[in-house]
N, C-alpha and C. Protein backbone atom coordinates (compact mmCIF):
# COMPACT_ATOMS: atom_id res chain seq x y z
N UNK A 1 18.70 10.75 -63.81
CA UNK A 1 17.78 10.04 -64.64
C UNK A 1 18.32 9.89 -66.06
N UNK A 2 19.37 10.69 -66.45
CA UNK A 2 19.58 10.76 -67.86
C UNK A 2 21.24 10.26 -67.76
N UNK A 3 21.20 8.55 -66.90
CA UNK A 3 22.24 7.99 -67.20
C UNK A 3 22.66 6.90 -68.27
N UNK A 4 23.54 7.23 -69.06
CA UNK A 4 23.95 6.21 -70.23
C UNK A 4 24.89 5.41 -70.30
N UNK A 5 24.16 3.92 -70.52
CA UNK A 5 25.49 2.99 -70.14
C UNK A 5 26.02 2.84 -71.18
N UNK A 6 27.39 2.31 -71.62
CA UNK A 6 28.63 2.28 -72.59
C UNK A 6 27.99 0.80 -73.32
N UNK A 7 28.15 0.94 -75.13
CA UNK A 7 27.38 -0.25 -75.41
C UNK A 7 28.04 -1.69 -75.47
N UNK A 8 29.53 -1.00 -75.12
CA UNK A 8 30.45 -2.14 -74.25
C UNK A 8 29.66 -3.18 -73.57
N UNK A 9 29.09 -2.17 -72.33
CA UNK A 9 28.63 -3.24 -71.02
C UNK A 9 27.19 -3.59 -70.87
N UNK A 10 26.61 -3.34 -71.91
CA UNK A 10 25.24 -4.39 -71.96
C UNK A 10 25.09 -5.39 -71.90
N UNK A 11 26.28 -6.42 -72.41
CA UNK A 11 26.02 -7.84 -72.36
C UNK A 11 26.98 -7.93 -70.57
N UNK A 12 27.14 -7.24 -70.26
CA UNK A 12 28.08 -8.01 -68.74
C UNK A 12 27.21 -7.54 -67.80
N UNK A 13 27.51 -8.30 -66.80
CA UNK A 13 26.43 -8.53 -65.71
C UNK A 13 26.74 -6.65 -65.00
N UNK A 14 27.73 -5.41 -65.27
CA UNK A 14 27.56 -4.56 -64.68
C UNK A 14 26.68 -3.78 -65.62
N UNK A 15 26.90 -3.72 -66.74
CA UNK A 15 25.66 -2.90 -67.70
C UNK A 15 24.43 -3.09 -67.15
N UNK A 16 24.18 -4.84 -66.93
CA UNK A 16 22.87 -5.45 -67.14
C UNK A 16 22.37 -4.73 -65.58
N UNK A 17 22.95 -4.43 -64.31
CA UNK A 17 22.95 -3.96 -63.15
C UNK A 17 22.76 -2.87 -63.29
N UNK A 18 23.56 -1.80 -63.81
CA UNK A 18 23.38 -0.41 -64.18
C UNK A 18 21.96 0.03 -64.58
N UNK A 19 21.66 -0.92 -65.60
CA UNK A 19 20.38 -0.62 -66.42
C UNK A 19 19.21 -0.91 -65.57
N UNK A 20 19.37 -2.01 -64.89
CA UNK A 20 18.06 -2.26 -63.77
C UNK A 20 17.99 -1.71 -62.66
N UNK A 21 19.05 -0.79 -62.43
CA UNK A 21 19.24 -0.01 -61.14
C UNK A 21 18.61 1.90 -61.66
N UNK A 22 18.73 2.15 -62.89
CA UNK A 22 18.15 2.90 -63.63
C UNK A 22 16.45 3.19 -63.85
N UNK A 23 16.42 1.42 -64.85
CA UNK A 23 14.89 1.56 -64.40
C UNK A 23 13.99 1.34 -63.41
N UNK A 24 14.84 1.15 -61.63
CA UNK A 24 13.81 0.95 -61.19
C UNK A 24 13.69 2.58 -60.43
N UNK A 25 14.55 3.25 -60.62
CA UNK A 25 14.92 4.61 -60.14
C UNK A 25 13.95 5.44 -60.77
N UNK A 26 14.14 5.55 -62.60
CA UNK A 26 12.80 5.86 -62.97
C UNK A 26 11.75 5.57 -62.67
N UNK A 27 11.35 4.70 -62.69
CA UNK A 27 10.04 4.01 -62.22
C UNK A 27 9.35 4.32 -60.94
N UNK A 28 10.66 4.62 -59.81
CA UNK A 28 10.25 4.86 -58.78
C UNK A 28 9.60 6.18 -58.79
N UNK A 29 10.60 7.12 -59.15
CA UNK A 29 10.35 9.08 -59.32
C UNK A 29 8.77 8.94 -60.10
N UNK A 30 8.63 8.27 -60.98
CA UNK A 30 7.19 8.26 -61.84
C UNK A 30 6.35 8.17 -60.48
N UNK A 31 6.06 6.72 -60.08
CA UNK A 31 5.32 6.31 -58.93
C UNK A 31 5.05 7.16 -58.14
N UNK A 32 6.15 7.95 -57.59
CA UNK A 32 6.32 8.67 -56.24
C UNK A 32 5.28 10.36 -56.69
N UNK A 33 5.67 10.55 -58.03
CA UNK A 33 4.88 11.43 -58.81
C UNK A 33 3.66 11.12 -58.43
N UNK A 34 3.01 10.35 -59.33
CA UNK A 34 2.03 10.30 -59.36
C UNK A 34 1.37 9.67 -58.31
N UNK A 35 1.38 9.02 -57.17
CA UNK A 35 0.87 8.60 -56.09
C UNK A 35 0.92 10.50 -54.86
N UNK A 36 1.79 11.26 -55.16
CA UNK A 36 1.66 12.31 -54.62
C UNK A 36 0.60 13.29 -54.99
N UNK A 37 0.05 13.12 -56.27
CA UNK A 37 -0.48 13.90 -57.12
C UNK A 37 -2.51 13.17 -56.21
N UNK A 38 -2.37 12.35 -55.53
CA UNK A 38 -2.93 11.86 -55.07
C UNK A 38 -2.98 11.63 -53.46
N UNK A 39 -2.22 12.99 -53.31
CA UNK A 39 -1.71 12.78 -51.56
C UNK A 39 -1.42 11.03 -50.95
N UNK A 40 -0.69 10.70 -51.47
CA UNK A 40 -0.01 9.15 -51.29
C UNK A 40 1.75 8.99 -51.02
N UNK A 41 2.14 10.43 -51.03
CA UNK A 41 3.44 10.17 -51.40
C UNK A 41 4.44 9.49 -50.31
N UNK A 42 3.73 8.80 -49.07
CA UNK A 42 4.78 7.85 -48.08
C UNK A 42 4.51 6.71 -48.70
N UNK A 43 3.12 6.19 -49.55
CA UNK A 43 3.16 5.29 -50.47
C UNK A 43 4.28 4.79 -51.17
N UNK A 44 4.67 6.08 -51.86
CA UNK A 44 5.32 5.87 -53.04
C UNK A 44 6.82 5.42 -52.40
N UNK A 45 6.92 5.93 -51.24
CA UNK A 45 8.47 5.75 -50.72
C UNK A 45 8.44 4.18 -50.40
N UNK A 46 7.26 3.99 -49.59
CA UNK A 46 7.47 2.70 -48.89
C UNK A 46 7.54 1.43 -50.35
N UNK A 47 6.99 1.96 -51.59
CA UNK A 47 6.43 0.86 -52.58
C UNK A 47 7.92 0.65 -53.17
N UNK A 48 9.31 2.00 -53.44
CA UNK A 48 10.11 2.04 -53.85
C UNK A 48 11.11 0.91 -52.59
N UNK A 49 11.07 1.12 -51.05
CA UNK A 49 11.77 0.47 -50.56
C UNK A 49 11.58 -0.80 -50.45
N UNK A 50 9.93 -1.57 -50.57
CA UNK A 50 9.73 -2.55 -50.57
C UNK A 50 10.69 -3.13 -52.07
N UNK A 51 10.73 -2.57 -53.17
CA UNK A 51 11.75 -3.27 -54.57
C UNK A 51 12.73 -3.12 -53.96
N UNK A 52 13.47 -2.28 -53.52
CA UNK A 52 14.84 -2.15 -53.39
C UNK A 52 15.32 -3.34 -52.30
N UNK A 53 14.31 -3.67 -51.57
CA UNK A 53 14.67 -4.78 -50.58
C UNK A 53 14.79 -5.84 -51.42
N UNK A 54 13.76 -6.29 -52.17
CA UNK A 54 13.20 -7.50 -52.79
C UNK A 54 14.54 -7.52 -53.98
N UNK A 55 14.78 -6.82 -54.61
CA UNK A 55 15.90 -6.85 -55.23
C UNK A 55 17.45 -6.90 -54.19
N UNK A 56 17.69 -6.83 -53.29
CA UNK A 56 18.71 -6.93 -52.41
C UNK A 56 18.68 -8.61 -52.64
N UNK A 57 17.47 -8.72 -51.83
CA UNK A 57 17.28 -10.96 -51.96
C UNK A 57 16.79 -11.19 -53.14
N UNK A 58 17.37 -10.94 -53.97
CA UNK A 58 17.13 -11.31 -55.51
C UNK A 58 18.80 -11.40 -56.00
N UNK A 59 19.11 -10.16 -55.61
CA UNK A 59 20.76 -10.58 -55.64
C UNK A 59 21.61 -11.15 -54.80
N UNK A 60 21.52 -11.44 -53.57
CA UNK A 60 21.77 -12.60 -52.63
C UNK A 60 21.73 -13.81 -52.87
N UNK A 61 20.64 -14.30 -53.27
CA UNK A 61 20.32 -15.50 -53.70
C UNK A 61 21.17 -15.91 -55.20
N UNK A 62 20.96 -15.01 -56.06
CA UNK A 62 21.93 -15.30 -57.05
C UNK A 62 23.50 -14.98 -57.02
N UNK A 63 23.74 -14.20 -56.09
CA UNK A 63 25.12 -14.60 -55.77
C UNK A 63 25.27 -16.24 -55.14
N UNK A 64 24.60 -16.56 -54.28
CA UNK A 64 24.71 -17.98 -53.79
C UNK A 64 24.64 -19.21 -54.86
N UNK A 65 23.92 -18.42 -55.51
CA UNK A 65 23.89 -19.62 -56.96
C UNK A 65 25.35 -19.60 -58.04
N UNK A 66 25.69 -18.55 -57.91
CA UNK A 66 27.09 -18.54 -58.37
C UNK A 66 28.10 -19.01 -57.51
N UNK A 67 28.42 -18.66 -56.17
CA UNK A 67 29.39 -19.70 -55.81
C UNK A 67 29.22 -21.08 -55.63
N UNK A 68 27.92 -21.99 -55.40
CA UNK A 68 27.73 -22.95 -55.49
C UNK A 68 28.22 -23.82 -56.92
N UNK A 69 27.46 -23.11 -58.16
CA UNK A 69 27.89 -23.33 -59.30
C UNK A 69 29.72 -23.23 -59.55
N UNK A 70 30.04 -22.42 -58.69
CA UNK A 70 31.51 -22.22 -59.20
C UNK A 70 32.58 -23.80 -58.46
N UNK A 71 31.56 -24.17 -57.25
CA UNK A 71 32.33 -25.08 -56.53
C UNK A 71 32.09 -25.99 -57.19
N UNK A 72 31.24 -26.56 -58.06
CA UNK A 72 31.02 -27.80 -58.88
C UNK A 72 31.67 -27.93 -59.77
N UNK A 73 32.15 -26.78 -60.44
CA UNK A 73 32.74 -26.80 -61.70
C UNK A 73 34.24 -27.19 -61.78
């Protein structure tokens, strides 16, 4: 949880990856917290795998938009 990216790579697409792969990790451990604290905690797993999917076809799709873009150019 207490990973720090280099202020190098904030502007490049691996910082910008690093950092959203970070907060959704935090975000998740919070969730998973507190939905347990509430006897919910397969909740919290299934709510973390449903992003992690949705972000898989979030980056799929924008990879496709980059090689398309790259063939035009």
């Amino acid at each position: 949880m207490h990973y720090s990216v280099n202020i190098d790579q904030r502007g490049r697409a691996d910082g910008g990856l690093q950092m959203f792969s970070t907060l959704v990790q935090s975000v998740s451990y919070v969730a998973i917290a507190f939905l347990s604290h509430f006897g919910l905690t397969q909740l919290g797993f299934m709510l973390a795998a449903m992003v992690m999917v949705a972000a898989v076809f979030m980056m799929v799709r924008l990879n496709g938009r980059m090689k398309l873009s790259a063939v035009l150019a």
